[in-house]
Each structure stands twice: as C-alpha cells, then as structure tokens.
PDB file of N, CA and C in Angstrom:
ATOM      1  N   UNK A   1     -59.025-113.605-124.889  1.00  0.00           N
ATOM      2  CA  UNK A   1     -57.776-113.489-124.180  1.00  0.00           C
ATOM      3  C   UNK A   1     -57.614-114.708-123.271  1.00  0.00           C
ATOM      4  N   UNK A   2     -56.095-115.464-123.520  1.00  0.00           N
ATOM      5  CA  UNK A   2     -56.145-116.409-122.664  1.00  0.00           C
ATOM      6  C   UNK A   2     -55.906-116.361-121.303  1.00  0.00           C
ATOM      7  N   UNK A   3     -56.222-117.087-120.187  1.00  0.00           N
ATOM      8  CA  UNK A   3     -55.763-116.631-118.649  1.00  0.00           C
ATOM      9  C   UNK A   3     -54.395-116.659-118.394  1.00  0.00           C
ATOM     10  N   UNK A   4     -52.998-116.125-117.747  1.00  0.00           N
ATOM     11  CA  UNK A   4     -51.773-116.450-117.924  1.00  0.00           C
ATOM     12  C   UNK A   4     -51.929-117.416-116.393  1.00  0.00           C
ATOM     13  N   UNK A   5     -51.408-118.076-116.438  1.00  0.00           N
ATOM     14  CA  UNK A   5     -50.532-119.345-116.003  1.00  0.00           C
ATOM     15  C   UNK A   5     -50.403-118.544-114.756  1.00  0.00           C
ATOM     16  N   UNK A   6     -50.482-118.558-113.132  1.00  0.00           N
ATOM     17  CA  UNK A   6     -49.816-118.112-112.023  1.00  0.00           C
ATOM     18  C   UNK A   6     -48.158-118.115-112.147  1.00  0.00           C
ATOM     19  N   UNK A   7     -47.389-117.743-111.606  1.00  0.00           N
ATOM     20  CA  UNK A   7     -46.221-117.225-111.756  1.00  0.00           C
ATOM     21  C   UNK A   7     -46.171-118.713-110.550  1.00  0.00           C
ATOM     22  N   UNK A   8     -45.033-119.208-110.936  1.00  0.00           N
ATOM     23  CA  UNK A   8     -43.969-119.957-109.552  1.00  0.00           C
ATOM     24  C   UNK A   8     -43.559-119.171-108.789  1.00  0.00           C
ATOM     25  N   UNK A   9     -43.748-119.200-107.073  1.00  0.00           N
ATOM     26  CA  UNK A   9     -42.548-118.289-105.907  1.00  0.00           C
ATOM     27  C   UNK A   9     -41.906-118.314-106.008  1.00  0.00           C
ATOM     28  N   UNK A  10     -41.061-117.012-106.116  1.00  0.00           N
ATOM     29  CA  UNK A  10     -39.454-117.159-106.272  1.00  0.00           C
ATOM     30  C   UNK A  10     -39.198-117.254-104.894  1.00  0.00           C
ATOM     31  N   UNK A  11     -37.943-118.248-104.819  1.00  0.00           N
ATOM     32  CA  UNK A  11     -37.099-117.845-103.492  1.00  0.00           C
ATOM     33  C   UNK A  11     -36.356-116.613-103.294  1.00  0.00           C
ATOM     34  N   UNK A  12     -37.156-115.833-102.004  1.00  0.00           N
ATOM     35  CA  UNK A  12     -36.380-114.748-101.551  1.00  0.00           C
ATOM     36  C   UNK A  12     -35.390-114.581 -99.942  1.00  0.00           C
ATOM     37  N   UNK A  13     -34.622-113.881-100.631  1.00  0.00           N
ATOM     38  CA  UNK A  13     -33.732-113.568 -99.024  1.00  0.00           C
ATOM     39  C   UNK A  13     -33.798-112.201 -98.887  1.00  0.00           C
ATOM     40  N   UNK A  14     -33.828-112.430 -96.943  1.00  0.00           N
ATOM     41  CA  UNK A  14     -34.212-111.139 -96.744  1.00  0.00           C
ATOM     42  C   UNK A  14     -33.123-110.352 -95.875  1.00  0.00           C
ATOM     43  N   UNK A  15     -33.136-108.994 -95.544  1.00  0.00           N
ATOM     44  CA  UNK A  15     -32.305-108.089 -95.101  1.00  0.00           C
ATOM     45  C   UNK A  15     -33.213-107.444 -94.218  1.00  0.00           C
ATOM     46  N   UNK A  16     -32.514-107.526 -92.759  1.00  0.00           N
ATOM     47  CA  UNK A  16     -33.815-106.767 -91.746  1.00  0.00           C
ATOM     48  C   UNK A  16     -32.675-105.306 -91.843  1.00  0.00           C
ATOM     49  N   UNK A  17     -33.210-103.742 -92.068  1.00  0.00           N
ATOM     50  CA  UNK A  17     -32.515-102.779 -91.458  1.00  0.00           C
ATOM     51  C   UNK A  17     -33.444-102.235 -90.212  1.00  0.00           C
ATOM     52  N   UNK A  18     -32.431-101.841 -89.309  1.00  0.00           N
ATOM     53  CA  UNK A  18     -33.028-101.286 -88.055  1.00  0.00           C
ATOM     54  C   UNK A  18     -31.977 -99.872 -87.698  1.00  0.00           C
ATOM     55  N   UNK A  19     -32.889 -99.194 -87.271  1.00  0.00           N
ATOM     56  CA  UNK A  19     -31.712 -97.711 -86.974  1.00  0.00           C
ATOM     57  C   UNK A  19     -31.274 -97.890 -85.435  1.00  0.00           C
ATOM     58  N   UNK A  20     -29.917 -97.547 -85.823  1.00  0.00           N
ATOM     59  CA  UNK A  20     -29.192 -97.590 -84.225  1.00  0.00           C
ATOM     60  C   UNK A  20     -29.093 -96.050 -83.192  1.00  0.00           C
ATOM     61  N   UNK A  21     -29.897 -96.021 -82.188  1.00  0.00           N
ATOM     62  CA  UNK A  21     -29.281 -94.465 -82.302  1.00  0.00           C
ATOM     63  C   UNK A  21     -27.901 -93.862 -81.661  1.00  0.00           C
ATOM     64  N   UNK A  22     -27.338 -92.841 -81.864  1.00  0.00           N
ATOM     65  CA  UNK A  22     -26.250 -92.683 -80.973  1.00  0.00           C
ATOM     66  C   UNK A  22     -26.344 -92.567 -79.484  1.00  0.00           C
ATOM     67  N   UNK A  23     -24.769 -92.595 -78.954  1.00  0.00           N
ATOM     68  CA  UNK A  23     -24.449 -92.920 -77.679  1.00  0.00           C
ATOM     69  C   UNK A  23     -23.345 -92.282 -77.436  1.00  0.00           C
ATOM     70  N   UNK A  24     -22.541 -92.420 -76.340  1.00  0.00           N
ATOM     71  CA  UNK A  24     -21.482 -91.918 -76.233  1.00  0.00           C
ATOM     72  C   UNK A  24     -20.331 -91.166 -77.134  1.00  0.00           C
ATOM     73  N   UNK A  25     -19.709 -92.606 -77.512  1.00  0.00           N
ATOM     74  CA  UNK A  25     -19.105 -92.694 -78.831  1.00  0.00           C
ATOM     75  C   UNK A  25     -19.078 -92.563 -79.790  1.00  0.00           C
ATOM     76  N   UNK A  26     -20.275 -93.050 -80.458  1.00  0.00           N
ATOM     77  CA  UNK A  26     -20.596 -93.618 -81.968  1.00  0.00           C
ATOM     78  C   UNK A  26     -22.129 -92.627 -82.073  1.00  0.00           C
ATOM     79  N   UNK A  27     -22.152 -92.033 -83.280  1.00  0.00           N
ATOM     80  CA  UNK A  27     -23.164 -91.446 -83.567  1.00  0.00           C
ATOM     81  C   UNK A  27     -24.059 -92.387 -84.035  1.00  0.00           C
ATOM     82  N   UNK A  28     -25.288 -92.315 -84.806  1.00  0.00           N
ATOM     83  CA  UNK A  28     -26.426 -92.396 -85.186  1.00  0.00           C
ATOM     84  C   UNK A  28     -25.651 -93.628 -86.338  1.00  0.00           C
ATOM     85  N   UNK A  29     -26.379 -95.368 -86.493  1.00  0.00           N
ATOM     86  CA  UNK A  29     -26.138 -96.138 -87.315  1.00  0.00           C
ATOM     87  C   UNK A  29     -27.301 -96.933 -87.798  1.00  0.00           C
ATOM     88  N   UNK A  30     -27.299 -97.299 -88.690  1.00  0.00           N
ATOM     89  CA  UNK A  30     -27.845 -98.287 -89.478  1.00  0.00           C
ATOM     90  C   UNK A  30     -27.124 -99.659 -89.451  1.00  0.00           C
ATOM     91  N   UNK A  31     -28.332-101.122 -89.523  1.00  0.00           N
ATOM     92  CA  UNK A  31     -27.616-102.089 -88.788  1.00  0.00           C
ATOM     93  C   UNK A  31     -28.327-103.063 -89.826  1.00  0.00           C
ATOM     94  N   UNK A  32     -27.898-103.215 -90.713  1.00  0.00           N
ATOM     95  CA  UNK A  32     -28.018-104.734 -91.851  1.00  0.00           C
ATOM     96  C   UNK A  32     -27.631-105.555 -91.737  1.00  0.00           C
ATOM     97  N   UNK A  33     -28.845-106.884 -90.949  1.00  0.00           N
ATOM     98  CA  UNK A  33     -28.735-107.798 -90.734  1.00  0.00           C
ATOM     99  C   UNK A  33     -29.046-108.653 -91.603  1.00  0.00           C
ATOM    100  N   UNK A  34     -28.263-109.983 -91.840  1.00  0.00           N
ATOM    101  CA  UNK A  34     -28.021-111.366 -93.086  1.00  0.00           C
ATOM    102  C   UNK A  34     -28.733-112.215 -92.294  1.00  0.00           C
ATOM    103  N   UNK A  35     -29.786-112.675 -91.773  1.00  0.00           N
ATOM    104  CA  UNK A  35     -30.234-113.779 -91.091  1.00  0.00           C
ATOM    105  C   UNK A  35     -29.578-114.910 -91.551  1.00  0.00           C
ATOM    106  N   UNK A  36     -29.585-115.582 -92.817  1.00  0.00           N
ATOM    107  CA  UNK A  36     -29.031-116.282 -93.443  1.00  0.00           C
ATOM    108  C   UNK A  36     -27.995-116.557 -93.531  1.00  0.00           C
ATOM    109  N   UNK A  37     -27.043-115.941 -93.196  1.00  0.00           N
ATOM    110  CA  UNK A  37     -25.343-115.993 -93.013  1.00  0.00           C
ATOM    111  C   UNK A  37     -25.282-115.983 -91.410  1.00  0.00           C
ATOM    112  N   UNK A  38     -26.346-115.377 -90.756  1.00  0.00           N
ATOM    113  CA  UNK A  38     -26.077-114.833 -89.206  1.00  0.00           C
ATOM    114  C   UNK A  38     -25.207-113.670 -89.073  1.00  0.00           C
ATOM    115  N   UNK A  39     -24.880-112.973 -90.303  1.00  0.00           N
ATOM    116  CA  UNK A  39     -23.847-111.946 -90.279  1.00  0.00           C
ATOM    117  C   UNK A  39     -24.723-110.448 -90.293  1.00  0.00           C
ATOM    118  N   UNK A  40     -24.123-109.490 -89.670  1.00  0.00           N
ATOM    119  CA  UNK A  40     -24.373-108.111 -89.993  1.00  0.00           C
ATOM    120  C   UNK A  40     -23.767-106.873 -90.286  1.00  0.00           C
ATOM    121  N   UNK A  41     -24.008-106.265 -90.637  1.00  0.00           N
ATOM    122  CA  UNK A  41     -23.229-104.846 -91.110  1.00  0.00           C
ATOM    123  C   UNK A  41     -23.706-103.649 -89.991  1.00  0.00           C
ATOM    124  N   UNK A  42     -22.670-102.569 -89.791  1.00  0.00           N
ATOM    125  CA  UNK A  42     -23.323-101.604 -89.512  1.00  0.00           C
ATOM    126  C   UNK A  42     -22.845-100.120 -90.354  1.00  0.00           C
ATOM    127  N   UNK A  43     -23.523 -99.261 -90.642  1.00  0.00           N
ATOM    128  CA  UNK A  43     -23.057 -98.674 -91.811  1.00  0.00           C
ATOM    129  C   UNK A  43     -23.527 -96.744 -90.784  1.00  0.00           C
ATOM    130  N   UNK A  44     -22.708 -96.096 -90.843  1.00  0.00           N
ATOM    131  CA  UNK A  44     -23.087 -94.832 -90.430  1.00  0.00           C
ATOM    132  C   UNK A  44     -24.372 -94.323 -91.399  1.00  0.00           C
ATOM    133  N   UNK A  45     -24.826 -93.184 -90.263  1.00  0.00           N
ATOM    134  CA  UNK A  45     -26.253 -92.947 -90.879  1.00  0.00           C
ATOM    135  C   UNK A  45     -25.615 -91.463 -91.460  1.00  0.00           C
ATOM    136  N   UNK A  46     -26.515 -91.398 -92.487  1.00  0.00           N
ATOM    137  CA  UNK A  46     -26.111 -90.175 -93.467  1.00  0.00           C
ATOM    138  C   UNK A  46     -27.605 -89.694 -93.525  1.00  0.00           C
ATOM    139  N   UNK A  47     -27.302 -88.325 -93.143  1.00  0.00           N
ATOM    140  CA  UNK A  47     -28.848 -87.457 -93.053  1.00  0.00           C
ATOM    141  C   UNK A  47     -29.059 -87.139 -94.320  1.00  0.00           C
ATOM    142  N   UNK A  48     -28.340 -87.495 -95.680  1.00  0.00           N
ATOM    143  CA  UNK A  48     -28.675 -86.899 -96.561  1.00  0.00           C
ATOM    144  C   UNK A  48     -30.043 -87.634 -97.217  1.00  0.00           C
ATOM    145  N   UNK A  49     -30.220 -88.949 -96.662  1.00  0.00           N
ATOM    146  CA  UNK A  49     -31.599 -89.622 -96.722  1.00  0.00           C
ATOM    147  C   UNK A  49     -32.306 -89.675 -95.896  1.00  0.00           C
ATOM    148  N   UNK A  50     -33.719 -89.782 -96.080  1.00  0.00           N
ATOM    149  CA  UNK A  50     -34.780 -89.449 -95.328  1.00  0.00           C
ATOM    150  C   UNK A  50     -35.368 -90.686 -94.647  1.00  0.00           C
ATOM    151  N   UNK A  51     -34.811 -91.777 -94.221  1.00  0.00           N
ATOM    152  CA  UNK A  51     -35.067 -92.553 -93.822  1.00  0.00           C
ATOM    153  C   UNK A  51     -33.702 -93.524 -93.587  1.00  0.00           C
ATOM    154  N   UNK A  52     -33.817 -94.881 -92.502  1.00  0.00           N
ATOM    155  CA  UNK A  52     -32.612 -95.451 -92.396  1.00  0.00           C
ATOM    156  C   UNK A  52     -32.861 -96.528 -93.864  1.00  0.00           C
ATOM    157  N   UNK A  53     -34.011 -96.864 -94.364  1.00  0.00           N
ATOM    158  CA  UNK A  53     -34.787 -97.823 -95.207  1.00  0.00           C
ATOM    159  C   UNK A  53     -34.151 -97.329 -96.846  1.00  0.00           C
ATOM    160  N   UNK A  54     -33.872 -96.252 -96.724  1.00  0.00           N
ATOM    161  CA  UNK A  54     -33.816 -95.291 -98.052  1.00  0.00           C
ATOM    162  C   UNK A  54     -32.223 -95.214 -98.142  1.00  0.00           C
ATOM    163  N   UNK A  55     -31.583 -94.923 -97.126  1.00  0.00           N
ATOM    164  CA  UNK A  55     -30.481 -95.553 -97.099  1.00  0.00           C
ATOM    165  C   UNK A  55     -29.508 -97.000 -97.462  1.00  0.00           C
ATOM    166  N   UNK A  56     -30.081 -97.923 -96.787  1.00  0.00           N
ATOM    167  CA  UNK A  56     -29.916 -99.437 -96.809  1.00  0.00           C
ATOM    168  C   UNK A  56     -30.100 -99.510 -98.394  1.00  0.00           C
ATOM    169  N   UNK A  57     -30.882 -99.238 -98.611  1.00  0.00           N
ATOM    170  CA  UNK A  57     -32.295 -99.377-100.151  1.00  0.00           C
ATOM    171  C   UNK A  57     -30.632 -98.884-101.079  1.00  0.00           C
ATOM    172  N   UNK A  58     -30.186 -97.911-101.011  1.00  0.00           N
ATOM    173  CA  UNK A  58     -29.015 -97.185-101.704  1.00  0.00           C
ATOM    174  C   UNK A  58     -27.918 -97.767-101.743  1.00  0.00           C
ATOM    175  N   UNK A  59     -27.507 -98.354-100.396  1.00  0.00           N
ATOM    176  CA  UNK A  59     -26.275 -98.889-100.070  1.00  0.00           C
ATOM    177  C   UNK A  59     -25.610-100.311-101.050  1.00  0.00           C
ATOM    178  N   UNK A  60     -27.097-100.954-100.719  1.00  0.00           N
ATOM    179  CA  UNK A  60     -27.164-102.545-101.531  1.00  0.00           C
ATOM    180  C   UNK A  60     -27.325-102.310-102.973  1.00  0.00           C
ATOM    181  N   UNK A  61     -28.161-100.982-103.646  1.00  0.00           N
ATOM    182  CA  UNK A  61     -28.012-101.251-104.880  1.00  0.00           C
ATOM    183  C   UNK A  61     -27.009-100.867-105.125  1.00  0.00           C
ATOM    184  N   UNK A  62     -25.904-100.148-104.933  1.00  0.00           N
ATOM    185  CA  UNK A  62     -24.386-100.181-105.266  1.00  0.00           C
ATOM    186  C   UNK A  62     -23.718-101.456-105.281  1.00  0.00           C
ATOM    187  N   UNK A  63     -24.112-102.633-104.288  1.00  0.00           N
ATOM    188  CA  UNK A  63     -23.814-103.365-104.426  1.00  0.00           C
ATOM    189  C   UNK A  63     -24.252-104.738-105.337  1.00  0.00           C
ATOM    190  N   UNK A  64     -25.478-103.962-106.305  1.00  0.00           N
ATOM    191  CA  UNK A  64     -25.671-104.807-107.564  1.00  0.00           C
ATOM    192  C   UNK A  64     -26.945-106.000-107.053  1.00  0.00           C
ATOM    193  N   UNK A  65     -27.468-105.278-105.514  1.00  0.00           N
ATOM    194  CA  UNK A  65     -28.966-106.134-105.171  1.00  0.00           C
ATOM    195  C   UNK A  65     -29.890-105.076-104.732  1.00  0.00           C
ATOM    196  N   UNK A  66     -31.320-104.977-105.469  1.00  0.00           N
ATOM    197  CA  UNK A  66     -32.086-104.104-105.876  1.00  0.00           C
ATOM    198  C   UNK A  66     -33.220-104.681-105.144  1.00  0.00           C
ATOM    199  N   UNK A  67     -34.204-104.618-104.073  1.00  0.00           N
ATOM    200  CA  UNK A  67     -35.421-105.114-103.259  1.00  0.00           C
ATOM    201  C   UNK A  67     -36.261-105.576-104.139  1.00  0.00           C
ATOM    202  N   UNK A  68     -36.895-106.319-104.216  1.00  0.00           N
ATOM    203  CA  UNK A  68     -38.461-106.443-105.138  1.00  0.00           C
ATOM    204  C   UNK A  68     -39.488-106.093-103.889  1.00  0.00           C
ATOM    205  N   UNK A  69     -39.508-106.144-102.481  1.00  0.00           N
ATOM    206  CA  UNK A  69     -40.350-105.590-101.932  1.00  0.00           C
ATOM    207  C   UNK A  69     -39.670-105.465-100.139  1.00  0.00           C
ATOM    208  N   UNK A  70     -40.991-104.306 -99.594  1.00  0.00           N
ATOM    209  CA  UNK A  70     -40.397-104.506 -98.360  1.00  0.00           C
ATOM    210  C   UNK A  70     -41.417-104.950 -97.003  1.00  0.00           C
ATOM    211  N   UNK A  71     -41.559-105.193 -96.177  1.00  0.00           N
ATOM    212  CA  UNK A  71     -42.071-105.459 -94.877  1.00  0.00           C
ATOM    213  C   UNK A  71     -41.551-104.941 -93.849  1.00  0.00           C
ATOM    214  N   UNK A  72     -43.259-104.736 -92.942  1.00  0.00           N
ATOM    215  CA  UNK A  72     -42.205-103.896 -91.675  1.00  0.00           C
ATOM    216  C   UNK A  72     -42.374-105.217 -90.531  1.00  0.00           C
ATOM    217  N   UNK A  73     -41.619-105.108 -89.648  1.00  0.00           N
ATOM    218  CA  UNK A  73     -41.410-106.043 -88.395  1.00  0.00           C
ATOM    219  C   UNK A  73     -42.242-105.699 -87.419  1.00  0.00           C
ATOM    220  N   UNK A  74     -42.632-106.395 -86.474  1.00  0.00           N
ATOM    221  CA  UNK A  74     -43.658-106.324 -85.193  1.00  0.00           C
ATOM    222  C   UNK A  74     -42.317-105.668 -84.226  1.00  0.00           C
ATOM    223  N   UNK A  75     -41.309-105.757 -84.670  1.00  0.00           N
ATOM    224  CA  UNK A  75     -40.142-105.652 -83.790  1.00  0.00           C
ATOM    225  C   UNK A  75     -39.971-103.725 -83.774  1.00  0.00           C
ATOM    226  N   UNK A  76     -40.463-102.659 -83.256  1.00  0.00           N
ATOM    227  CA  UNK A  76     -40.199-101.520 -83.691  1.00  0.00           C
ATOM    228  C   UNK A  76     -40.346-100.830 -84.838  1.00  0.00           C
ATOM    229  N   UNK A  77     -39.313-100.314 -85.489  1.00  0.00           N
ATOM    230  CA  UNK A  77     -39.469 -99.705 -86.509  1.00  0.00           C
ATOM    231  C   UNK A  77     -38.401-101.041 -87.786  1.00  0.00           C
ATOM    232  N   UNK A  78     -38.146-101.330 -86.960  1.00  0.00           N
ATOM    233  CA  UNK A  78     -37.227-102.475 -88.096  1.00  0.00           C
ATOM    234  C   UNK A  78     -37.972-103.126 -89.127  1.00  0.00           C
ATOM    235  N   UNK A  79     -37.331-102.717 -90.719  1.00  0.00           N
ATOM    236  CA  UNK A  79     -38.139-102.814 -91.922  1.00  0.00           C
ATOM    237  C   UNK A  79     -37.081-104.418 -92.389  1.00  0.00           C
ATOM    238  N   UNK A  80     -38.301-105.287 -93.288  1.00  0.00           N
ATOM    239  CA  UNK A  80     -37.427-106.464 -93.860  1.00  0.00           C
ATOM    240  C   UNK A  80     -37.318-105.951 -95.562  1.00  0.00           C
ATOM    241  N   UNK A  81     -35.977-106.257 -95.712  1.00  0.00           N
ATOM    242  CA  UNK A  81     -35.961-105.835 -97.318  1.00  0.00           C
ATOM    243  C   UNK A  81     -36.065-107.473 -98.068  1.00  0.00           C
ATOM    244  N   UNK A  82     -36.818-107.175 -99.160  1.00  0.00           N
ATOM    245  CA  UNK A  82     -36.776-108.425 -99.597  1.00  0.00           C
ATOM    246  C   UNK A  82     -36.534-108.786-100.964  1.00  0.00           C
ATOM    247  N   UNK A  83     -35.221-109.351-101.401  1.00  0.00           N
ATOM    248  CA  UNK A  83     -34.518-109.590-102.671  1.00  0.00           C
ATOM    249  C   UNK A  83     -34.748-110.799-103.291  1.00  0.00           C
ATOM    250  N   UNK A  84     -34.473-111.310-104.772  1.00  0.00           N
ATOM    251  CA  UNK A  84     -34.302-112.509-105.725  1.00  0.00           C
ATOM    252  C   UNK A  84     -33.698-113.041-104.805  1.00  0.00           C
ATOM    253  N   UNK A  85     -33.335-114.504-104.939  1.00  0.00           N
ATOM    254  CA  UNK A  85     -31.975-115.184-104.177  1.00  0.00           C
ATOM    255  C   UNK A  85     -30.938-115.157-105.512  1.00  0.00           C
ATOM    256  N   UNK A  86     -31.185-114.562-106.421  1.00  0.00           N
ATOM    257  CA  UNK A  86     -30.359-114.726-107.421  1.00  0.00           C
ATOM    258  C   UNK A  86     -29.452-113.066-107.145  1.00  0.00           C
ATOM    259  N   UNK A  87     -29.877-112.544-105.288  1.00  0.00           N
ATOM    260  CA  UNK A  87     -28.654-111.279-105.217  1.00  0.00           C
ATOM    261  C   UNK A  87     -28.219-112.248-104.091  1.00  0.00           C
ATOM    262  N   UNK A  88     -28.028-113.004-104.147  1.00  0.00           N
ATOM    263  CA  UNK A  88     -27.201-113.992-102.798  1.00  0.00           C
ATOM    264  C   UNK A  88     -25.853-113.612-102.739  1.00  0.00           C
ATOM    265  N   UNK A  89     -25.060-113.330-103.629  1.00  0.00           N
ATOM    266  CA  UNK A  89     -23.698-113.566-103.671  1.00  0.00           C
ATOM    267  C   UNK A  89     -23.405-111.637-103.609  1.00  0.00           C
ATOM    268  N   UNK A  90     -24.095-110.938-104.220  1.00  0.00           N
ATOM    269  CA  UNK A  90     -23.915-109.593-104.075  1.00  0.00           C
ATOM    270  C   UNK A  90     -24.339-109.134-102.400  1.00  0.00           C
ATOM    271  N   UNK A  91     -25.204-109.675-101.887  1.00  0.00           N
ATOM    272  CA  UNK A  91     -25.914-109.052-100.645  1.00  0.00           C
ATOM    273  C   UNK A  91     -24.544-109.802 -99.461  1.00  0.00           C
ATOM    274  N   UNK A  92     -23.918-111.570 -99.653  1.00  0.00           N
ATOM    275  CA  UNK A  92     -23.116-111.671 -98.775  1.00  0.00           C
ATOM    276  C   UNK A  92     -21.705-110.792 -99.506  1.00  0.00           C
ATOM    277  N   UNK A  93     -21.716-110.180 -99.988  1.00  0.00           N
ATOM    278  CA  UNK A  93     -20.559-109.353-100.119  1.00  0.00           C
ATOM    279  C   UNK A  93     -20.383-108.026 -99.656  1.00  0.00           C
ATOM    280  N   UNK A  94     -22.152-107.665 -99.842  1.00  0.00           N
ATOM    281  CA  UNK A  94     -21.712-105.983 -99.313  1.00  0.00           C
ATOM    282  C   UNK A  94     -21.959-106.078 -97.357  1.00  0.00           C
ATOM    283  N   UNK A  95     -22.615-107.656 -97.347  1.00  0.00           N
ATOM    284  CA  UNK A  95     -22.814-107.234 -95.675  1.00  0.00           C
ATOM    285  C   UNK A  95     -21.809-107.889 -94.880  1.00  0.00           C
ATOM    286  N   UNK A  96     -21.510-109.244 -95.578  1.00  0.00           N
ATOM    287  CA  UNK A  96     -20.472-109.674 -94.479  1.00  0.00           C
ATOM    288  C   UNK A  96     -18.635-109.673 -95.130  1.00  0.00           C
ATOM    289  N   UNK A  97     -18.621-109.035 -95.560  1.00  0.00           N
ATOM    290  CA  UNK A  97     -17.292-108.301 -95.978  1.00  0.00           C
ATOM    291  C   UNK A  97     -16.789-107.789 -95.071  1.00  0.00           C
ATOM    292  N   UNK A  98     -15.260-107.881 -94.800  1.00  0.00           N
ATOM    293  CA  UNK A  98     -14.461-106.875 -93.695  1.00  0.00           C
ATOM    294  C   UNK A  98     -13.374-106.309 -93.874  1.00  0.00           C
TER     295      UNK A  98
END
C-alpha cells in the first residue's frame, strides 16, 4: 500500500456564535459574528434547539454553508464555526444581509 500524499490546508473562514441573554426588551439571542466582513447577525433564540451552536449550525446550512469543524473560544461560552472559503459568498449573505 502506497503512503497518500498529506492533503494541502484549505483556507477556512470562520463564524464566532455567542448567546445573548435577554433583557428588558428583547428576549434571549444568538449573535453571528463575520470577523472577515466585520459584520454580524443577530438571530432570535428558538428553544426548539438544544444549544445556541445547534442553532447557528441550522441557520447557515439553509443558507447552503455546512461547518467542517468547530472550536470553542477562551472568550466564555462563544463557539468558532469553521467553513471551506469556498461558503464565502453563502455565509456573507446569510449574515450581512438586511
């Protein structure tokens, strides 16, 4: 059997989600941040998922960008999602859209 060849790094972009909690006004949100654009989303939280991560994770694949992996942040509970750069054009659509 021959050895396969190491794979080349793909370039990835990433998506930090962090849960917002409610306040006055505004109930309980989820907050998808584009480092890369500097843009963010905030998307109401739906208890019907068990996490804000599982959510986000749902939201974007509707929007046709699917994670290949995730990381958590030193920053709290804030998770990094991490995509192809070949969902570049799907991920600035579902986050910095208005």
């Amino acid at each position: 059997m021959t050895p396969q060849a190491p794979q080349a790094p793909q370039n990835l972009v990433s998506i930090i989600v962090s849960y917002v909690p409610p306040y006055n006004i505004k109930g309980s949100r989820v907050k998808l941040s584009f480092p890369l654009k500097g843009k963010s989303r905030f998307i109401p939280y739906d208890h019907e998922f068990d996490s804000c991560e599982a959510m986000a994770v749902d939201y974007l694949s509707k929007a046709g960008a699917m994670p290949l992996a995730r990381t958590c942040l030193a920053k709290g509970n804030d998770v990094a999602l991490l995509f192809p750069f070949t969902c570049f054009d799907a991920l600035s659509l579902a986050i910095c859209k208005r």
